[in-house]
N, C-alpha and C. Protein backbone atom coordinates (compact mmCIF):
# COMPACT_ATOMS: atom_id res chain seq x y z
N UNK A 1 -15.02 3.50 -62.54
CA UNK A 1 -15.44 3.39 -61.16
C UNK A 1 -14.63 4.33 -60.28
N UNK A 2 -15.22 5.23 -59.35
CA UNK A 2 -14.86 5.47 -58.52
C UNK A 2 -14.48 4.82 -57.39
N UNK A 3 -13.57 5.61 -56.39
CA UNK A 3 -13.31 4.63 -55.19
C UNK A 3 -12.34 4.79 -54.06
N UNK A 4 -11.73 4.18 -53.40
CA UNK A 4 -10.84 4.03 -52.82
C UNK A 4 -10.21 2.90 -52.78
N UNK A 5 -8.66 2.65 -52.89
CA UNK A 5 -8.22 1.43 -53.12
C UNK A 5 -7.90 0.77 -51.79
N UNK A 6 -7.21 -0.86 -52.04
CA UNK A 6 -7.15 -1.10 -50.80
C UNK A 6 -5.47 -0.26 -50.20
N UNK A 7 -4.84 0.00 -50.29
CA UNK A 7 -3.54 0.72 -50.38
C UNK A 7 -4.34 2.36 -49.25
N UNK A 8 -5.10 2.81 -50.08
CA UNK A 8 -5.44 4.27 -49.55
C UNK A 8 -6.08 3.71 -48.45
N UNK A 9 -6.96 2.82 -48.33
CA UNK A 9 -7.98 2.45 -46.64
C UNK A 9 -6.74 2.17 -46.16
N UNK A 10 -5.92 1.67 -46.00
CA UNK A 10 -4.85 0.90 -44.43
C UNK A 10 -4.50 1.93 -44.23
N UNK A 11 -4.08 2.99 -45.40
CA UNK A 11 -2.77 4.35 -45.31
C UNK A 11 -4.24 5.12 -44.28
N UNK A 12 -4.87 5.16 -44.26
CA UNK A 12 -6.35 6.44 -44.41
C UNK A 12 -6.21 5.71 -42.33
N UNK A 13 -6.74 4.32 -42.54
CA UNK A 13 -6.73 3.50 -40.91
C UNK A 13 -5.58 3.32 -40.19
N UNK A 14 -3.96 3.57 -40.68
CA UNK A 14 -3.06 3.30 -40.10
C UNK A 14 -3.11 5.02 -39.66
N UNK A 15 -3.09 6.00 -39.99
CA UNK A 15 -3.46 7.23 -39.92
C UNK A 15 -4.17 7.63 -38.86
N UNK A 16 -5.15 7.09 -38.69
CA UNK A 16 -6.70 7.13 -37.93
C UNK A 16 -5.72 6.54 -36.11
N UNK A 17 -5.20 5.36 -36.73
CA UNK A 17 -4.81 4.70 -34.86
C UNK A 17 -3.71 5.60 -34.71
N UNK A 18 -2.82 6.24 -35.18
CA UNK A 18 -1.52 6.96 -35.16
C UNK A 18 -2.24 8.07 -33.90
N UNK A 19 -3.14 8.87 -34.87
CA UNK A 19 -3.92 9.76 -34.07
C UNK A 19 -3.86 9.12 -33.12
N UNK A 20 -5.60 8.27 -32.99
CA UNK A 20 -5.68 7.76 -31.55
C UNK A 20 -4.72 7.47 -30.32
N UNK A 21 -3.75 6.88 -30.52
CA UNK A 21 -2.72 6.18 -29.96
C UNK A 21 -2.22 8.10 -29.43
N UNK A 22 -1.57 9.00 -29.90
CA UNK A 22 -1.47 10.36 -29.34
C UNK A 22 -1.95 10.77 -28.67
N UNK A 23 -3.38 10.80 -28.88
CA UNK A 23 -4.66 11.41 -27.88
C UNK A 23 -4.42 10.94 -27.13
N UNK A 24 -4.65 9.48 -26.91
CA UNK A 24 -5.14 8.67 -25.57
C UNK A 24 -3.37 8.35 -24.62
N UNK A 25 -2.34 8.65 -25.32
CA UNK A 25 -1.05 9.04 -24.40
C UNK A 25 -1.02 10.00 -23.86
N UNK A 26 -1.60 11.15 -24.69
CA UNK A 26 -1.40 12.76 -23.84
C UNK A 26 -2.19 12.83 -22.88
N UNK A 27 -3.64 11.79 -23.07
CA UNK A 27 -4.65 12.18 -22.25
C UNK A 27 -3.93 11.38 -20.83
N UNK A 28 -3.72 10.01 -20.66
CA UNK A 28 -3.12 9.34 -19.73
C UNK A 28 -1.96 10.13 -19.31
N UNK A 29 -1.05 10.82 -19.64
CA UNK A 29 0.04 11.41 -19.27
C UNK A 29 -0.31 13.12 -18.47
N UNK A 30 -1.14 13.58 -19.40
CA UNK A 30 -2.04 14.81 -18.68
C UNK A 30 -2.86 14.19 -17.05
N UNK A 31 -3.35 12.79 -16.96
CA UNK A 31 -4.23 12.20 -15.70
C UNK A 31 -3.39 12.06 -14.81
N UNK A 32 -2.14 11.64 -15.38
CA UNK A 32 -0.78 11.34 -14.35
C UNK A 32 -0.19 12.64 -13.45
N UNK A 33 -0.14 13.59 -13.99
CA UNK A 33 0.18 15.02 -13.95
C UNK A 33 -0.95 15.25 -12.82
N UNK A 34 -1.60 15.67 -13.32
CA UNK A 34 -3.20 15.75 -12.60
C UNK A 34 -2.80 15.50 -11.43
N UNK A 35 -2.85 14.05 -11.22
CA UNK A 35 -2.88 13.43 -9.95
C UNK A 35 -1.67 13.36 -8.89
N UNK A 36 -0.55 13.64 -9.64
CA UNK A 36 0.75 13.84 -9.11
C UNK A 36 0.70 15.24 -8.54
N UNK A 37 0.35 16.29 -9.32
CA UNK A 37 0.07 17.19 -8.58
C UNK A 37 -1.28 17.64 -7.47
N UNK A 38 -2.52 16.74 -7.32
CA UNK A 38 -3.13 17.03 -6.42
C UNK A 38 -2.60 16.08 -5.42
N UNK A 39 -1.99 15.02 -5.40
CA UNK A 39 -1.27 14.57 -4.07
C UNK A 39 -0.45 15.39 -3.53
N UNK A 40 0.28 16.21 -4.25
CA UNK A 40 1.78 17.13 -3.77
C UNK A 40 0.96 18.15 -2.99
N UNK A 41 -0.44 18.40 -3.86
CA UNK A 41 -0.69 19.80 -2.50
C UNK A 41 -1.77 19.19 -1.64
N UNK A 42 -2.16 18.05 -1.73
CA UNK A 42 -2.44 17.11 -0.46
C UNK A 42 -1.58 17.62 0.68
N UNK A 43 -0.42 17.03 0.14
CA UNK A 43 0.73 16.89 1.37
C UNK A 43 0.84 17.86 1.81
N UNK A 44 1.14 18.88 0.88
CA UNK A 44 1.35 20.66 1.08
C UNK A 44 0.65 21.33 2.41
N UNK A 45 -0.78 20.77 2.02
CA UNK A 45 -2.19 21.08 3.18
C UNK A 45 -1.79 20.65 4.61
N UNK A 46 -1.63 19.32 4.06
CA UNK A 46 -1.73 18.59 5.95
C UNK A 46 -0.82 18.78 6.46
N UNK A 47 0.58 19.21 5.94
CA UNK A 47 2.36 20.02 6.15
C UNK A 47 1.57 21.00 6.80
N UNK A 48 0.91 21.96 6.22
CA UNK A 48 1.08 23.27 6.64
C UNK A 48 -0.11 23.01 7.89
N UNK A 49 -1.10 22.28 7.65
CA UNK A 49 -2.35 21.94 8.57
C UNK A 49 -1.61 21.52 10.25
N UNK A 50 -0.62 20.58 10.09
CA UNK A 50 0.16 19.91 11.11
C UNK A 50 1.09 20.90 12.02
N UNK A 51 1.64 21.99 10.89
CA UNK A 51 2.45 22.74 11.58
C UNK A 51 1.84 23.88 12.26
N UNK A 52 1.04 24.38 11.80
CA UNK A 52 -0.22 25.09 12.67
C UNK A 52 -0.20 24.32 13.63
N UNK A 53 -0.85 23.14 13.46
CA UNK A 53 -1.52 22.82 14.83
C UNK A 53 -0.25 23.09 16.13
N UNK A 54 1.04 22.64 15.41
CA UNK A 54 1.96 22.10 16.36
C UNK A 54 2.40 24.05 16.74
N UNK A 55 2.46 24.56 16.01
CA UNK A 55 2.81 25.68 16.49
C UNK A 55 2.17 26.38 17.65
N UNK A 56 0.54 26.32 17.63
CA UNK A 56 -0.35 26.86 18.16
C UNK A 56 -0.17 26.10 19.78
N UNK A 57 -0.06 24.50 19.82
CA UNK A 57 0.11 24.07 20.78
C UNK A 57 1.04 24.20 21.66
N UNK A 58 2.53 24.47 21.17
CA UNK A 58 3.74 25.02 21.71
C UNK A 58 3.55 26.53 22.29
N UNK A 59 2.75 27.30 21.27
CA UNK A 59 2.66 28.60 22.04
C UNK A 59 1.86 28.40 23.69
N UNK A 60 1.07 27.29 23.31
CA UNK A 60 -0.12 27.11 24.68
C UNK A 60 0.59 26.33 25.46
N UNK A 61 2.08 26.13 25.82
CA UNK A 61 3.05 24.62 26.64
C UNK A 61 2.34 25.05 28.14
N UNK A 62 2.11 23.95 28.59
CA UNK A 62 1.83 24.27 29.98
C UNK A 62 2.78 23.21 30.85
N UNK A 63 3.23 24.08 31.53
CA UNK A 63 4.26 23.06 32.12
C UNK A 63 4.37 23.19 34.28
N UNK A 64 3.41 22.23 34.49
CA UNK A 64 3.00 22.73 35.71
C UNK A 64 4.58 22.83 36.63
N UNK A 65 4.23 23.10 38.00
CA UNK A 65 5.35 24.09 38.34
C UNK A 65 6.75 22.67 39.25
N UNK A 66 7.32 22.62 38.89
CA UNK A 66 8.57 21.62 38.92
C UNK A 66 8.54 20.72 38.41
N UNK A 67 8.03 20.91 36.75
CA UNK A 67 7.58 19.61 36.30
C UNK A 67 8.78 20.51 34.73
N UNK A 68 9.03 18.99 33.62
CA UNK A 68 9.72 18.88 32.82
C UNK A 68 8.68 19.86 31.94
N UNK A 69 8.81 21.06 30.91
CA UNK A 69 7.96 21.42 29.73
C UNK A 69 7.81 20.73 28.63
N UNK A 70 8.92 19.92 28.04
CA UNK A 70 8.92 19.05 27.14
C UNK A 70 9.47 17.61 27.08
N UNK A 71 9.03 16.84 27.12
CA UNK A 71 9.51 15.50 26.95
C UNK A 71 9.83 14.79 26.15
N UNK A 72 11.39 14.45 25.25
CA UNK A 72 11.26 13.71 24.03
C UNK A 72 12.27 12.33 24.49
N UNK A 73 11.80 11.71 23.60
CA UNK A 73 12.37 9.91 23.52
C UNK A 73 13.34 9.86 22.53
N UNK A 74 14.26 9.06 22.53
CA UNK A 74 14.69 8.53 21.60
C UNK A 74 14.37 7.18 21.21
N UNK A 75 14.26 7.14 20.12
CA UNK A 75 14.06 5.59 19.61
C UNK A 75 15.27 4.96 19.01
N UNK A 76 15.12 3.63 18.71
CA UNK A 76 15.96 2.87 18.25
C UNK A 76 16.50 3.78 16.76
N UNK A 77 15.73 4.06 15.80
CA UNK A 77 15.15 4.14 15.03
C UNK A 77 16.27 5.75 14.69
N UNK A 78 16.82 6.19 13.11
CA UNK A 78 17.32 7.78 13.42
C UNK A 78 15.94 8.36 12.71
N UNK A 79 16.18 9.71 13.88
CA UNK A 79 15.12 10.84 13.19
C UNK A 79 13.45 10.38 13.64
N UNK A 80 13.34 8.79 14.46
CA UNK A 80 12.04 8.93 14.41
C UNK A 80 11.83 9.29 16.11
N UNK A 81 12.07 9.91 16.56
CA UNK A 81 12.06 10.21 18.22
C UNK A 81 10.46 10.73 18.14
N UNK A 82 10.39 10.53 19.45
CA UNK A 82 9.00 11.48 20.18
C UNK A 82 9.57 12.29 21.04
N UNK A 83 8.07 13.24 20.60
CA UNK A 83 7.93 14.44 21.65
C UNK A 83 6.86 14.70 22.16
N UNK A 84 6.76 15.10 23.55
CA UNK A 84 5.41 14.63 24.32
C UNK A 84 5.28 15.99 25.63
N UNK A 85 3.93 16.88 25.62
CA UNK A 85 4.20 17.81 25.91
C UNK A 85 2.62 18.37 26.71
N UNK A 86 2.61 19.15 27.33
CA UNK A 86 1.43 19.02 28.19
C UNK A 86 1.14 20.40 27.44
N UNK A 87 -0.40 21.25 26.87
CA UNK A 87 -1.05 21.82 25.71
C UNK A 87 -1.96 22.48 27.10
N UNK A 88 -2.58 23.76 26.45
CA UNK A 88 -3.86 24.21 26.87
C UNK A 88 -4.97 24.34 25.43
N UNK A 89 -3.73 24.07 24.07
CA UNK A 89 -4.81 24.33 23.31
C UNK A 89 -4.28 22.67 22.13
N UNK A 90 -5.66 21.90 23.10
CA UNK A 90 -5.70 20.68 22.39
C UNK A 90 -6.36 20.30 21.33
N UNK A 91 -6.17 20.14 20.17
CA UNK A 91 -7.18 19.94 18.61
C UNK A 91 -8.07 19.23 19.11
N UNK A 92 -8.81 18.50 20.29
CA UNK A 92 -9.71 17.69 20.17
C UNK A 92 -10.85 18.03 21.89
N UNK A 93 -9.97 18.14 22.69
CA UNK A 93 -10.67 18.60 23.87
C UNK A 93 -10.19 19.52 24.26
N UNK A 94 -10.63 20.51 25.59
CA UNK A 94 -11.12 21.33 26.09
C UNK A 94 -9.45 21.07 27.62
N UNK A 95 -9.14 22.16 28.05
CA UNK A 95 -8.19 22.19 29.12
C UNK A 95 -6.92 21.79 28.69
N UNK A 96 -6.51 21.05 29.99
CA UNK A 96 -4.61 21.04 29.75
C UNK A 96 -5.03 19.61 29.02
N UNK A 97 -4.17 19.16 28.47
CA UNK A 97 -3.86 17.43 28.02
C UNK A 97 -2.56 17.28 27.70
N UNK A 98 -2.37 16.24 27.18
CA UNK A 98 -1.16 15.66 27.01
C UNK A 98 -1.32 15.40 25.58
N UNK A 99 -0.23 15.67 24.73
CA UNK A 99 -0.04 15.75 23.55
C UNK A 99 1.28 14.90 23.10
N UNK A 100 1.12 14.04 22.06
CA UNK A 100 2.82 13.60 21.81
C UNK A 100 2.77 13.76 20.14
N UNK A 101 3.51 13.37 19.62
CA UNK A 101 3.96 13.38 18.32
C UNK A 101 4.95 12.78 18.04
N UNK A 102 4.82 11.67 16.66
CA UNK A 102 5.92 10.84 16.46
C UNK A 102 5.67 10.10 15.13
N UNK A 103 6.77 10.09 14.42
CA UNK A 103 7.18 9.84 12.57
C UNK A 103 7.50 7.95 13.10
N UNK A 104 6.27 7.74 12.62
CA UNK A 104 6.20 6.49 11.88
C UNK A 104 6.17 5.83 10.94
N UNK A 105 6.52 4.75 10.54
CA UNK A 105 6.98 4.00 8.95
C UNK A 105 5.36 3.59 8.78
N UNK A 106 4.22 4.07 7.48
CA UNK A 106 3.60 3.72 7.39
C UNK A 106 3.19 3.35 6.09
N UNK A 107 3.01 2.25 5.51
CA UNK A 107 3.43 1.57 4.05
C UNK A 107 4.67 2.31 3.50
N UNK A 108 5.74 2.08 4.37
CA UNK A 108 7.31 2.14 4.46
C UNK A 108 7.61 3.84 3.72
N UNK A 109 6.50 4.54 4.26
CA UNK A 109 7.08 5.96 3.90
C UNK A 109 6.63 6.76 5.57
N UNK A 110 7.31 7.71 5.96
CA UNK A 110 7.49 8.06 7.15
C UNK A 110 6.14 8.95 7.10
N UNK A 111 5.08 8.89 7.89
CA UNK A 111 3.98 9.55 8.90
C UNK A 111 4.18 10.51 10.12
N UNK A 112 3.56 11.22 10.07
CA UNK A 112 3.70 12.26 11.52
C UNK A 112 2.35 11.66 11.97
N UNK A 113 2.81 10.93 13.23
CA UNK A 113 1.42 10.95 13.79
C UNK A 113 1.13 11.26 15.47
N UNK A 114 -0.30 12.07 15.34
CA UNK A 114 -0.49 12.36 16.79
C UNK A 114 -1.67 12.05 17.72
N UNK A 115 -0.96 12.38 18.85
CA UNK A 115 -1.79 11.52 20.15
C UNK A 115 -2.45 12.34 21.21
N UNK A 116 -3.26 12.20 21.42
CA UNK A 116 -3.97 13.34 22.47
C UNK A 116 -4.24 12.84 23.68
């Protein structure tokens, strides 16, 4: 008789999950990667997206005539101060406005967020 014994099937199936078990780590560890790096240039974007904006708006400061150009706060808080500043070139409307900006704790990791 020909065949395979029971000895060679477990060796042949313990073989078979060894594989599997590799694949499906590299593949989960390659998804991790993946995703770790499209969050990083997430951040990268809206970093560089934010600092544009903020740059562009500083070049446009309008600061009518005996009035403060920039206004910042301190908070309780270190490093999370505001700054609050009158714009001709506002991301959302048209003329002068009022613009602020301020690093908030948001699901306990710090936010830039802004106000028009």
């Amino acid at each position: 008789m020909r065949g395979f014994t029971l000895v060679e099937v477990l060796v042949a199936l313990g073989l078979v999950i060894l594989i599997y078990a590799l694949v499906g780590f590299t593949t989960l560890q390659v998804a991790r990667y993946t995703r770790r790096s499209q969050e990083a240039a997430n951040r990268k974007t809206r970093l560089i997206s934010a600092s544009n904006q903020l740059r562009w708006q500083l070049r446009c400061l309008a600061a009518p005539t005996g009035a403060q150009a920039l206004a910042g706060q301190r908070t309780d808080t270190e490093g999370r101060d505001r700054l609050r500043f009158l714009t001709s070139r506002p991301a959302k409307d048209r003329g002068v406005v009022e613009v602020a900006y301020e690093i908030q704790e948001v699901d306990d990791k710090p936010t830039l967020m802004y106000r028009e």
